[in-house]
N, C-alpha and C. Protein backbone atom coordinates (compact mmCIF):
# COMPACT_ATOMS: atom_id res chain seq x y z
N UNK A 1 0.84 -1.18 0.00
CA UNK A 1 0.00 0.00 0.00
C UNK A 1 0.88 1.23 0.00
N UNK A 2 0.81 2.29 -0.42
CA UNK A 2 1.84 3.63 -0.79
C UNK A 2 0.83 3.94 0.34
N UNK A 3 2.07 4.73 0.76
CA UNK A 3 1.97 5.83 2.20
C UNK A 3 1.69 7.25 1.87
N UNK A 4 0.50 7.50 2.66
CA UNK A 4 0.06 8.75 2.54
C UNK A 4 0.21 9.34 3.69
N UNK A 5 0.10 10.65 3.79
CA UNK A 5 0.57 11.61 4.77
C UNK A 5 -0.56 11.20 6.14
N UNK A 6 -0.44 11.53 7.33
CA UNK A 6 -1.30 11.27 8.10
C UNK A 6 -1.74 12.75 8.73
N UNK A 7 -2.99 12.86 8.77
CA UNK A 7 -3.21 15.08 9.01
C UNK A 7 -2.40 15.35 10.18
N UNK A 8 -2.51 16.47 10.11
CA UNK A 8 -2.05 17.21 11.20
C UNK A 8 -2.24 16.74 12.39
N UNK A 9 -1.31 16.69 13.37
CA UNK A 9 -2.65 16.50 14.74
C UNK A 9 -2.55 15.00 15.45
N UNK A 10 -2.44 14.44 14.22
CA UNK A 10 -2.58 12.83 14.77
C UNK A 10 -0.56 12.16 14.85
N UNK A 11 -0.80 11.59 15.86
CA UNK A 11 0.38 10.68 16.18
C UNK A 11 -0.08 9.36 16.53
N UNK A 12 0.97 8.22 16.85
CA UNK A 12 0.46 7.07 16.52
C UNK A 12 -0.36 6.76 18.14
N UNK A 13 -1.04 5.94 17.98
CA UNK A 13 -1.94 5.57 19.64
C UNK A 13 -1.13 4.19 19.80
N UNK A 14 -0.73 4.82 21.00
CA UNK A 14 0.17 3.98 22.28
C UNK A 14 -1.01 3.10 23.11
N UNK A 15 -0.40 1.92 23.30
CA UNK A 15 -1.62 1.43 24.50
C UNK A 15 -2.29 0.91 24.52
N UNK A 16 -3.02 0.52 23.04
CA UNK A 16 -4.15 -0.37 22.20
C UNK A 16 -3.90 -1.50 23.03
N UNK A 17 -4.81 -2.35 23.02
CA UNK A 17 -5.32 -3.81 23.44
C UNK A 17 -4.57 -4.73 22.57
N UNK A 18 -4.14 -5.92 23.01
CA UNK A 18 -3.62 -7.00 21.68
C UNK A 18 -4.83 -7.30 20.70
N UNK A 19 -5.96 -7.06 20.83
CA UNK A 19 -6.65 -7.34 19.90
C UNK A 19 -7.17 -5.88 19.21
N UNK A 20 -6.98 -4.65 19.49
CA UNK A 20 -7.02 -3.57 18.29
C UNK A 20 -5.62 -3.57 17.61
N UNK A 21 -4.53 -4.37 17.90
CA UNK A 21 -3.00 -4.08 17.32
C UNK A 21 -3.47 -4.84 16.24
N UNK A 22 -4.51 -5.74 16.11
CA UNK A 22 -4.73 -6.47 14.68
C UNK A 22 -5.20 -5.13 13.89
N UNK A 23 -5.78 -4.66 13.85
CA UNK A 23 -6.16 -3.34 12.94
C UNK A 23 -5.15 -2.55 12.47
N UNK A 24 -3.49 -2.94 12.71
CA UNK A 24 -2.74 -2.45 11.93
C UNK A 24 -2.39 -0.66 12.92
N UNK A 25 -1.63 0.26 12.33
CA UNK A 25 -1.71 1.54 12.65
C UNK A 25 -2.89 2.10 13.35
N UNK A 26 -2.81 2.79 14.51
CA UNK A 26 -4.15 3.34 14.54
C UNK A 26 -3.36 4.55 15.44
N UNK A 27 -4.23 5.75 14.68
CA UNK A 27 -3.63 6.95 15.43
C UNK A 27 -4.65 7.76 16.25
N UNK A 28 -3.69 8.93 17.15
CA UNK A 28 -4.79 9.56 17.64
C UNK A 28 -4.83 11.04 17.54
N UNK A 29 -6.16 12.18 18.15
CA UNK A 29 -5.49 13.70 18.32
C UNK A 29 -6.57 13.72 19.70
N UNK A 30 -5.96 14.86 20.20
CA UNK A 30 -6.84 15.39 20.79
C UNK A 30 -7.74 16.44 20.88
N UNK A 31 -9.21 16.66 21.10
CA UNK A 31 -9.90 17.84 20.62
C UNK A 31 -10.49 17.94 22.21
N UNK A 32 -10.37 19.11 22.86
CA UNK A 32 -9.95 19.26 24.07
C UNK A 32 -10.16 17.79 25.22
N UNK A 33 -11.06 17.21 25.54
CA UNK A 33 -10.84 16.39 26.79
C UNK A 33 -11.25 14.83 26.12
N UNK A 34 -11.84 15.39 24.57
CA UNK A 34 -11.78 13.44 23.67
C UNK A 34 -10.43 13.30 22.75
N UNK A 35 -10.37 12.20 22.90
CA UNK A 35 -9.16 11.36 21.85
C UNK A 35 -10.09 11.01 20.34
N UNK A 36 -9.97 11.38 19.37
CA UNK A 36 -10.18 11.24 18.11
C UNK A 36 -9.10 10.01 18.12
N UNK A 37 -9.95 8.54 17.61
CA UNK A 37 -9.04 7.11 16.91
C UNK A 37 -9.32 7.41 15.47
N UNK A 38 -8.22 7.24 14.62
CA UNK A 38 -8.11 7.27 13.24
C UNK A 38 -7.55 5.89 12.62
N UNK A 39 -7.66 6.22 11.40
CA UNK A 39 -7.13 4.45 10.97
C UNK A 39 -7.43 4.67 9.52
N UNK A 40 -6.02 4.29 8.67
CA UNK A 40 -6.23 4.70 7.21
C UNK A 40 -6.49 3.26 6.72
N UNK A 41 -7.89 3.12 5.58
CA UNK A 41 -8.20 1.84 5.68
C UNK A 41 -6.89 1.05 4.45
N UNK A 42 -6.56 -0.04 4.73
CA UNK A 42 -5.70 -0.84 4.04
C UNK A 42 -5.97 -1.83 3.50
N UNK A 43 -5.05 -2.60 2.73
CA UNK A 43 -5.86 -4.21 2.31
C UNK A 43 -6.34 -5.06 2.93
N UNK A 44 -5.85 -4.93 4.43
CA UNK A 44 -6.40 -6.53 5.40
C UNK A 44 -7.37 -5.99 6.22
N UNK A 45 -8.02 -4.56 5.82
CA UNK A 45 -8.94 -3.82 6.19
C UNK A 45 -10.29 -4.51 5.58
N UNK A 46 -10.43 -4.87 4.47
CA UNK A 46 -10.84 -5.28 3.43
C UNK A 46 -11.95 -6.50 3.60
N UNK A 47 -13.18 -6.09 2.81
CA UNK A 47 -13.93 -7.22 2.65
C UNK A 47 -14.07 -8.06 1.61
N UNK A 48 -14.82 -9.03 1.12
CA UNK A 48 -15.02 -9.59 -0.10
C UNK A 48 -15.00 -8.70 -1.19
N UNK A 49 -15.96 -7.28 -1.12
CA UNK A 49 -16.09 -6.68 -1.98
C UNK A 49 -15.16 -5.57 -1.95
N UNK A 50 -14.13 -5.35 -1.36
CA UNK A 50 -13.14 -4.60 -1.73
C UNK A 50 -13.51 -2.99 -0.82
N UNK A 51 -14.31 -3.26 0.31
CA UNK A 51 -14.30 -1.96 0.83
C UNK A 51 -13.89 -2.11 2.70
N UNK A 52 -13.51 -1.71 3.41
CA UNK A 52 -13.36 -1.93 4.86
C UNK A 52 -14.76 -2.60 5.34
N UNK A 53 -14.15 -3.37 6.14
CA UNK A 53 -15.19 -4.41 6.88
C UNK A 53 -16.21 -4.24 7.82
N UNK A 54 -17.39 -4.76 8.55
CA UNK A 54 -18.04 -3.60 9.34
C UNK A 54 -17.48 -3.76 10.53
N UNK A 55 -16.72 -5.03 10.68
CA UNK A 55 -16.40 -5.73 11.66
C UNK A 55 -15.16 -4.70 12.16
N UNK A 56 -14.65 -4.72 11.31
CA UNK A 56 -13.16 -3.57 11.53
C UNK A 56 -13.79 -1.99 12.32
N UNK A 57 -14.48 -1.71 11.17
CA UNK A 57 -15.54 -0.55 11.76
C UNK A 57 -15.70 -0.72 13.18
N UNK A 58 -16.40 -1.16 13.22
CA UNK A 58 -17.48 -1.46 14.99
C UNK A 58 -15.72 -1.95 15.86
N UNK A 59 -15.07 -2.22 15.34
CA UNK A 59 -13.84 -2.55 16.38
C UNK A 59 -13.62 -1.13 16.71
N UNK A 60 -13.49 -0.35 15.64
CA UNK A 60 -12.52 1.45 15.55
C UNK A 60 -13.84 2.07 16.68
N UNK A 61 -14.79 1.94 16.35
CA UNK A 61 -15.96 2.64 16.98
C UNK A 61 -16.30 2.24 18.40
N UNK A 62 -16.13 1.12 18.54
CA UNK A 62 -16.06 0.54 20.19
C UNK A 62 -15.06 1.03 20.95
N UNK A 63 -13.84 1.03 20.66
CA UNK A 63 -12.35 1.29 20.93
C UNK A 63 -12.16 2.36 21.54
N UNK A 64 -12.88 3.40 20.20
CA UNK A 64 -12.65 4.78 20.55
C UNK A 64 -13.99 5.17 21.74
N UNK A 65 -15.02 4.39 21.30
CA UNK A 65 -16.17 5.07 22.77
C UNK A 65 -15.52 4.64 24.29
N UNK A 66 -15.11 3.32 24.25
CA UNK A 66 -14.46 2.58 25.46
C UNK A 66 -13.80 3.60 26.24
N UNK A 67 -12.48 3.89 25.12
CA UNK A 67 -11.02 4.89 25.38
C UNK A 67 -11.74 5.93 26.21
N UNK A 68 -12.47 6.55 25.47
CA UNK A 68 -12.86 8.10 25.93
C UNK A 68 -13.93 7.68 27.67
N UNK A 69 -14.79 6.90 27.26
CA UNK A 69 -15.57 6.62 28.42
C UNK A 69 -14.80 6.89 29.56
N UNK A 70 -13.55 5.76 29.25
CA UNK A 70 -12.97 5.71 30.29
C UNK A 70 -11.60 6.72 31.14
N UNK A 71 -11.32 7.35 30.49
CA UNK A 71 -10.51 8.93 30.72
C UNK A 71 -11.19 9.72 30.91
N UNK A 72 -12.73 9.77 31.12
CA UNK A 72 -14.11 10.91 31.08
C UNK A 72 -14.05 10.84 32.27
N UNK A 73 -13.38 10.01 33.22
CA UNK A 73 -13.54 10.72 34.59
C UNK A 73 -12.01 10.58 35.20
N UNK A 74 -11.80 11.03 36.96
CA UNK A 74 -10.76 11.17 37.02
C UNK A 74 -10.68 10.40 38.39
N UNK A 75 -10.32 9.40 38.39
CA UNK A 75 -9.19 8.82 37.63
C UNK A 75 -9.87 8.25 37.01
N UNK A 76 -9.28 7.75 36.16
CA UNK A 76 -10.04 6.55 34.80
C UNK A 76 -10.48 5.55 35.56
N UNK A 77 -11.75 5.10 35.03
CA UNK A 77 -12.66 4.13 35.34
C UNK A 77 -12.68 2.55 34.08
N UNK A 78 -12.32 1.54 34.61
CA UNK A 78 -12.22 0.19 33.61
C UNK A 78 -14.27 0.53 32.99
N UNK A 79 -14.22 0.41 31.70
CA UNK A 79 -15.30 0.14 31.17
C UNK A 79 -15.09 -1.06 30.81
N UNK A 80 -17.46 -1.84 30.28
CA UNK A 80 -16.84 -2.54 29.14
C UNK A 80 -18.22 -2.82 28.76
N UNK A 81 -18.21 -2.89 27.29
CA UNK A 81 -19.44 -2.78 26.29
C UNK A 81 -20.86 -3.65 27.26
N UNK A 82 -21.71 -2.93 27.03
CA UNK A 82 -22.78 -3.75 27.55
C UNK A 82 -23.65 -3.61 26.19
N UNK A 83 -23.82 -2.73 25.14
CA UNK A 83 -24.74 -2.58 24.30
C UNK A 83 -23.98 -1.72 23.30
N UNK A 84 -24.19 -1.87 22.02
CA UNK A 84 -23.66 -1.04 20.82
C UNK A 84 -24.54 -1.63 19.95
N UNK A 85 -25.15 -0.32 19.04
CA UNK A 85 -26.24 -0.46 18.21
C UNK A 85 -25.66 0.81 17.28
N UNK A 86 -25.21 -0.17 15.78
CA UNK A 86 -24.52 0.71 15.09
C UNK A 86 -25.09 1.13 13.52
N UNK A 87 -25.49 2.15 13.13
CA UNK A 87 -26.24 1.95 11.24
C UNK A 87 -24.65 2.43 9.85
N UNK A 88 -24.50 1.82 9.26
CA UNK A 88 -23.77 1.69 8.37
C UNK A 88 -24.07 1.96 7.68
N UNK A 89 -23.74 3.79 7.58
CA UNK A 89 -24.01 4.51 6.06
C UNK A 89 -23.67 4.84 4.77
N UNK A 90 -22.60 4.64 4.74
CA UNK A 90 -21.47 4.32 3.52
C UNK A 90 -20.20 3.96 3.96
N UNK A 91 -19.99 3.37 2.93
CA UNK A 91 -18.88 2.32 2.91
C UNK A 91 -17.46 3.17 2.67
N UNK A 92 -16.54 2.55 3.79
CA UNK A 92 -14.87 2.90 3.67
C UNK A 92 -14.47 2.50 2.59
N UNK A 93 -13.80 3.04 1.88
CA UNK A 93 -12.81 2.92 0.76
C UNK A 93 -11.46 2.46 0.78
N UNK A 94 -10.71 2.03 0.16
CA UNK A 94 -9.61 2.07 0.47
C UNK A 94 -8.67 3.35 0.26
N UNK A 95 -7.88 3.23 1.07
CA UNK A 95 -7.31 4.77 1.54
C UNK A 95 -7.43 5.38 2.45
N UNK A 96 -9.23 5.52 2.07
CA UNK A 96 -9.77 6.46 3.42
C UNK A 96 -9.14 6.71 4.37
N UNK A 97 -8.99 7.88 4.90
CA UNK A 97 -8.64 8.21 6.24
C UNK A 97 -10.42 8.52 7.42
N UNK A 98 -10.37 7.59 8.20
CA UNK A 98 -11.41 7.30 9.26
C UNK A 98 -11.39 7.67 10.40
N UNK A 99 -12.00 8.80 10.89
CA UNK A 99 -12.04 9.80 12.03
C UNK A 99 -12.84 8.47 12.96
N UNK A 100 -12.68 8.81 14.37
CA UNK A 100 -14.18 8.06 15.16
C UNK A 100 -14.25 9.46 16.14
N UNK A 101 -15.50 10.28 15.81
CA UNK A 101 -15.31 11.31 16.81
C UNK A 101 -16.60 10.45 17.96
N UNK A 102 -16.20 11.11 19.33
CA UNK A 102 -16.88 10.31 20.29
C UNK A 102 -17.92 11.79 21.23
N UNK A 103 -18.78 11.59 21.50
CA UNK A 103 -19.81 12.30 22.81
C UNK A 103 -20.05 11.69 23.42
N UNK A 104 -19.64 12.00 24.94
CA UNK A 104 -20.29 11.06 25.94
C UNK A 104 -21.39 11.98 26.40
N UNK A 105 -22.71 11.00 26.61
CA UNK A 105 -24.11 12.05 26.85
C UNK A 105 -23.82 11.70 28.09
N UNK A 106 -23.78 10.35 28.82
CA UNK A 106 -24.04 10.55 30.53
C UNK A 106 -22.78 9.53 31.00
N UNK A 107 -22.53 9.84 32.12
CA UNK A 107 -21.93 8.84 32.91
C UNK A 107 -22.11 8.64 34.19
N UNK A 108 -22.09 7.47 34.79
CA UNK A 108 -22.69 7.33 36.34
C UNK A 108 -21.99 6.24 37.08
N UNK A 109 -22.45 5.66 38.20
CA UNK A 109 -21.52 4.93 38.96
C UNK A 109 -21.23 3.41 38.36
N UNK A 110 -22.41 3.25 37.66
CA UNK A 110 -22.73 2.12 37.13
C UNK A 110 -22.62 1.69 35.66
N UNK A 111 -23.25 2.85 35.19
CA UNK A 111 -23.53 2.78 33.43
C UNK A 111 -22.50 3.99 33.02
N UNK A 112 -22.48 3.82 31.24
CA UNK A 112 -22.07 5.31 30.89
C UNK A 112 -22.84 5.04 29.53
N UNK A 113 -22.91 6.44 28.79
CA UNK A 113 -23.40 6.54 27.36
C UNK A 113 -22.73 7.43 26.59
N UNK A 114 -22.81 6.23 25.54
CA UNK A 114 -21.84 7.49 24.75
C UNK A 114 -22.78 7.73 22.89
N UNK A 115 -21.78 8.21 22.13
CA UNK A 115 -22.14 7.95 20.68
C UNK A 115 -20.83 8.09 20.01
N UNK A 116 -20.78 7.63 18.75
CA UNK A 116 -19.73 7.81 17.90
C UNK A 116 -20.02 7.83 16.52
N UNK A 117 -19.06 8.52 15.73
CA UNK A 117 -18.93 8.77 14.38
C UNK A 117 -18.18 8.75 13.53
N UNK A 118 -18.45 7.49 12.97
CA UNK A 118 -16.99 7.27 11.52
C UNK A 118 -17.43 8.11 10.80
N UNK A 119 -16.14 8.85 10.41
CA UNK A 119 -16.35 10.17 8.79
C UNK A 119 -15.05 10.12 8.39
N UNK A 120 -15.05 10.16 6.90
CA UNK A 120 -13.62 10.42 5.82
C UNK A 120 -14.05 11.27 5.15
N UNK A 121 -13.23 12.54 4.95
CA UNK A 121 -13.81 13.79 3.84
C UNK A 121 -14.99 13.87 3.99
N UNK A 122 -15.53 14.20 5.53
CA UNK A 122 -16.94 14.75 5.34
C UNK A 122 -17.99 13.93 4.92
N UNK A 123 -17.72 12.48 4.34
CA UNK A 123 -18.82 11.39 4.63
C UNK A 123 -18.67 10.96 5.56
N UNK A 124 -19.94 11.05 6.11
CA UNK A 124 -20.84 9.62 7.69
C UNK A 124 -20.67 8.54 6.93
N UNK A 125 -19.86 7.76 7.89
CA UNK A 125 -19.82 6.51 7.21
C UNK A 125 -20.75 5.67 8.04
N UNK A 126 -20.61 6.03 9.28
CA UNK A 126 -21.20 4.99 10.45
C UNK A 126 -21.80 5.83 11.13
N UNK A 127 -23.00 5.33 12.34
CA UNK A 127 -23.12 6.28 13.73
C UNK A 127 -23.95 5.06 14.49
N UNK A 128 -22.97 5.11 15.80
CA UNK A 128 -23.56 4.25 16.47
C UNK A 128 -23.74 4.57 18.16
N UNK A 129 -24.26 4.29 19.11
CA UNK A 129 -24.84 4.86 20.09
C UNK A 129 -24.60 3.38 21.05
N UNK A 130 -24.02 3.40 22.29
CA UNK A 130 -23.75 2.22 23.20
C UNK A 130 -23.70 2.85 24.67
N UNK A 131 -23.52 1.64 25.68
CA UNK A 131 -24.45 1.98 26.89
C UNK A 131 -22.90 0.66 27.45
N UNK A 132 -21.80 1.56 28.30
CA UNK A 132 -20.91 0.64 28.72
C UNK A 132 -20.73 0.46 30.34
N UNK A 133 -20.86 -0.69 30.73
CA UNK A 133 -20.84 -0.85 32.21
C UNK A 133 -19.96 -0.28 33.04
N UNK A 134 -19.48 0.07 34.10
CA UNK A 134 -18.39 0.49 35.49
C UNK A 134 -18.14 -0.45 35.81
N UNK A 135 -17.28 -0.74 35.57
CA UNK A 135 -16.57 -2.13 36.25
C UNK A 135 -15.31 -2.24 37.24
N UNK A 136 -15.41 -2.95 38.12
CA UNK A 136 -13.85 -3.34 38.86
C UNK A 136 -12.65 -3.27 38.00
N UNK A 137 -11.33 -2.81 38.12
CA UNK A 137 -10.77 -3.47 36.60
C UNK A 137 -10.45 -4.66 37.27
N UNK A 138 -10.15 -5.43 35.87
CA UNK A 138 -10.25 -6.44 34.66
C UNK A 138 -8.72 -6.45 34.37
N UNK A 139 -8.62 -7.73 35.53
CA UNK A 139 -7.08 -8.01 34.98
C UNK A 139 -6.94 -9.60 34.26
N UNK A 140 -6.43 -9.84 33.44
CA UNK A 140 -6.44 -11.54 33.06
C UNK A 140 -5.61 -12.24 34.19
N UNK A 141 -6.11 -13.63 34.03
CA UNK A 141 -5.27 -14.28 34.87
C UNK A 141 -4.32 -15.01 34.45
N UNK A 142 -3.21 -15.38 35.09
CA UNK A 142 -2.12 -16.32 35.18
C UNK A 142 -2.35 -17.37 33.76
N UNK A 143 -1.45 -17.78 33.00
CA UNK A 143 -1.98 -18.58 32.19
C UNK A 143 -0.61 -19.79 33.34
N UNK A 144 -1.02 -20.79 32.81
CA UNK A 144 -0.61 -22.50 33.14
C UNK A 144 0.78 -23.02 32.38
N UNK A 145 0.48 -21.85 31.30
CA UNK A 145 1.69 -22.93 30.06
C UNK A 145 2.59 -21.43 29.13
């Protein structure tokens, strides 16, 4: 894939989960107290029909509501998805450069709410709206082998 410039603003995101490092590059900016996740779509981005996957999508869009949920208070609070309900309005391209801008409407001891928005050049690609639990953190355990 030829390398294109990445905008202004964005540097690479430190910190990802072993399972968003499958998504390849993913960068970030900040717009005062949210983290904007970006992600230029690539070939293993890719579906049958040659456009980014929804699956990839809803990963970038979870990621980034999670992230922010959880830096929305102080000190950071472990989230984790209880509900995401997402509509898929046009399709990523390849190339695309993929904003996820995030609003959190509420947060509480228990629940939080947020929304998010995939856009490249001013197309909605996505918008999806989720409801993530307060949790203890969430450490894995010991593996055996």
């Amino acid at each position: 894939m030829k390398s294109l410039p990445i905008p202004d603003g964005f540097e690479p995101f430190i910190g990802a989960s072993p399972f968003v490092r499958h998504l390849g590059e993913v960068f970030v900016s900040y717009e005062g107290d949210c983290r904007v996740l970006a992600v230029r779509i690539a070939p293993h981005h890719h579906n049958m029909h040659g456009v980014a996957h929804g699956g990839m999508l809803l990963t970038l869009a979870d990621t980034a509501l999670g992230i922010n949920l959880s830096t929305s208070q102080e000190p950071p609070v472990s989230v984790v998805t209880a509900n995401l309900s997402a509509e898929f309005l046009e399709p990523a391209r390849p190339l695309d450069w993929v904003e996820a801008h995030v609003e959190i409407l509420r947060t509480g001891k228990r629940l939080a709410f947020a929304e998010v928005r995939l856009s490249t050049a001013g197309r909605l690609l996505l918008r999806a709206s989720a409801t993530f639990a307060v949790v203890a953190s969430i450490r894995p355990e010991p593996s055996d082998g």
